[in-house]
Protein backbone atom coordinates (compact mmCIF):
# COMPACT_ATOMS: atom_id res chain seq x y z
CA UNK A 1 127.45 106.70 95.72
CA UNK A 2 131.03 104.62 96.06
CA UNK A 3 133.92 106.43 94.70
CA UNK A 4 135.73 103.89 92.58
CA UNK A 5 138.95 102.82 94.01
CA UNK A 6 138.34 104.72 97.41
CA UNK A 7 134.89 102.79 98.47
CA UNK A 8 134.27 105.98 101.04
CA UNK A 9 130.17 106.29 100.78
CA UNK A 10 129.61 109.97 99.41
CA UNK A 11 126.71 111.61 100.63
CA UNK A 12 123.68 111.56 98.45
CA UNK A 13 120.68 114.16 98.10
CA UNK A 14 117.38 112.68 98.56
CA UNK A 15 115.54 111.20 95.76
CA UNK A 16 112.34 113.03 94.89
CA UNK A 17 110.21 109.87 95.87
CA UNK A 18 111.49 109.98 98.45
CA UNK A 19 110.59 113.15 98.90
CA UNK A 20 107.42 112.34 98.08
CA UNK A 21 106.55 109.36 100.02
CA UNK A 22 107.99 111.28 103.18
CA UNK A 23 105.61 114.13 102.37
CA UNK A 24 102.36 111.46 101.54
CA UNK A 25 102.96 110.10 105.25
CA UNK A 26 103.40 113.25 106.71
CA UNK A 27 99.70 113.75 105.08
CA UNK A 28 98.07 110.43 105.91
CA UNK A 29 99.97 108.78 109.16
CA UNK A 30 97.16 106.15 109.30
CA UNK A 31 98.15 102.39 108.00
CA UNK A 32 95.99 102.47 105.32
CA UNK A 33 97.83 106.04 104.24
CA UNK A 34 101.06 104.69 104.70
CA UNK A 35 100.75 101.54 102.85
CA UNK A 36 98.85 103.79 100.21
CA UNK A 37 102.10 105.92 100.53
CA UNK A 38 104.30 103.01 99.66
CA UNK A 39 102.60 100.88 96.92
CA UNK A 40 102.83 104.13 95.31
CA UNK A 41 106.47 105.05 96.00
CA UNK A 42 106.79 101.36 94.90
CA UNK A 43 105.39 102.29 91.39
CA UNK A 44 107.51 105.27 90.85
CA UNK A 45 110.89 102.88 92.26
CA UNK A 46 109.96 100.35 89.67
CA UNK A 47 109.54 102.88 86.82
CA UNK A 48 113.04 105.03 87.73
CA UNK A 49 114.10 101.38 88.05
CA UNK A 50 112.91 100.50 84.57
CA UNK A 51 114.25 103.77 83.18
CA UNK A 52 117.43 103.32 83.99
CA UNK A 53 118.11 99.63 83.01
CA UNK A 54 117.17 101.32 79.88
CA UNK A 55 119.24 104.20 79.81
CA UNK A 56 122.07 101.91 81.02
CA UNK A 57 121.44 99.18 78.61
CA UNK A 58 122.19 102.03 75.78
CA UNK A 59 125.20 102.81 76.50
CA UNK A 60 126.52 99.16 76.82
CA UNK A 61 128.10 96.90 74.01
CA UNK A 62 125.94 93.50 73.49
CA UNK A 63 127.98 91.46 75.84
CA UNK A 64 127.57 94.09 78.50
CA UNK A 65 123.84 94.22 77.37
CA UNK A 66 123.65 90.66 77.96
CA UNK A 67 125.53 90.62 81.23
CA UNK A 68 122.86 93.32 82.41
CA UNK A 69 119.51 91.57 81.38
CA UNK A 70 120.86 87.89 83.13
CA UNK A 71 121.70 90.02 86.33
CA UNK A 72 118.71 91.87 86.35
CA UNK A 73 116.90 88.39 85.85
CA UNK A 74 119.16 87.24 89.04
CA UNK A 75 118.21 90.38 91.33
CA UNK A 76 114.16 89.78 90.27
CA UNK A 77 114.45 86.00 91.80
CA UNK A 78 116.26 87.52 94.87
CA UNK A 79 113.76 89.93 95.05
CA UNK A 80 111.03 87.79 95.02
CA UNK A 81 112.62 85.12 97.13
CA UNK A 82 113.66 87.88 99.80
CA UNK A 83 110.33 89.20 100.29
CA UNK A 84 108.91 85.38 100.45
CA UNK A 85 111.26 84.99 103.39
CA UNK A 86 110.50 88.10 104.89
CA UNK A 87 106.48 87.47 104.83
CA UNK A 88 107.15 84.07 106.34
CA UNK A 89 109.58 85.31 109.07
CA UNK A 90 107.36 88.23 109.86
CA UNK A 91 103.34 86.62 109.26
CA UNK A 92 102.52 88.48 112.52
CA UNK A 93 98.84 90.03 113.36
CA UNK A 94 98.65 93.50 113.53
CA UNK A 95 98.04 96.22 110.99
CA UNK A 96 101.39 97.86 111.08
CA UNK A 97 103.05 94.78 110.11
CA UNK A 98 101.11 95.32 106.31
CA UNK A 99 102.90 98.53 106.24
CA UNK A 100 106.37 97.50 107.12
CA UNK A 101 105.89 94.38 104.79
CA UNK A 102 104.90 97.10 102.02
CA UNK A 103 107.80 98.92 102.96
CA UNK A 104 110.46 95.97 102.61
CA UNK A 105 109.40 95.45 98.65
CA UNK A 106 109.68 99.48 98.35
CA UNK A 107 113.13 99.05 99.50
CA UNK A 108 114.71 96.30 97.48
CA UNK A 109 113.11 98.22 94.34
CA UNK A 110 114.82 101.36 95.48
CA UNK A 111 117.86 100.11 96.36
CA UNK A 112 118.16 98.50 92.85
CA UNK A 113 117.24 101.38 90.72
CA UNK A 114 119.44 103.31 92.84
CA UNK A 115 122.22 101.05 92.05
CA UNK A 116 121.33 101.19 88.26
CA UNK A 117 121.15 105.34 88.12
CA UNK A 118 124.97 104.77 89.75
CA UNK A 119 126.42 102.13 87.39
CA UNK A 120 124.56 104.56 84.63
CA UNK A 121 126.38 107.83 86.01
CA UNK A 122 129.63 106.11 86.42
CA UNK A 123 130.04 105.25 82.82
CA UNK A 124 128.53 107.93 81.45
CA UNK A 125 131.29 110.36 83.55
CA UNK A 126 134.39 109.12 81.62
């Protein structure tokens, strides 16, 4: 999380999917386990995701409402355009490169609801 004003990264705790994807893989180390691991760490990113667009979205006048859904429309074209790139520049053989391409959609879904639960617990703090 980025204190306002100071923009020194605070340590975070670990997410419980986390949590839970480290502890699927520690399970089922194969590729087909791992990329099981992921699509469904991807599932649970895209609902905490979806939760807390909502959550935010409540606590937002309708201009800020409206600012959220057109920049949550913007970050689902990067997101799709990012992993696009990212299958061309990496359309390698090899089984581990499913599970790494897996992993890079897992990521950008993460790193978005992350940044959601933030703007969410900012405002919400004042």
């Amino acid at each position: 999380m980025i204190t306002i004003g100071s923009f020194a990264q605070q340590p975070t705790k670990e997410h419980k999917i986390d949590i839970a994807l480290s502890n699927c893989i520690k399970k089922d180390g194969s590729t087909i386990g791992m990329i099981g691991c992921l699509i469904t760490a991807d599932t649970e990113w895209d609902k905490e995701l979806n939760k807390s667009f909502k959550l935010l979205s409540s606590k937002l006048d309708t201009s800020g409402q409206r600012k959220l859904r057109e920049s949550q429309r913007q970050w689902i074209i990067y997101r799709d355009k990012e992993i696009a790139f990212f299958m061309q520049l990496y359309d390698r053989d090899g089984t581990m490169w499913n599970v790494i391409k897996n992993e890079t959609g897992m990521k950008l879904t993460r790193q978005r609801a992350l940044e959601l639960i933030d703007y969410y617990e900012t405002i919400t703090q004042q």
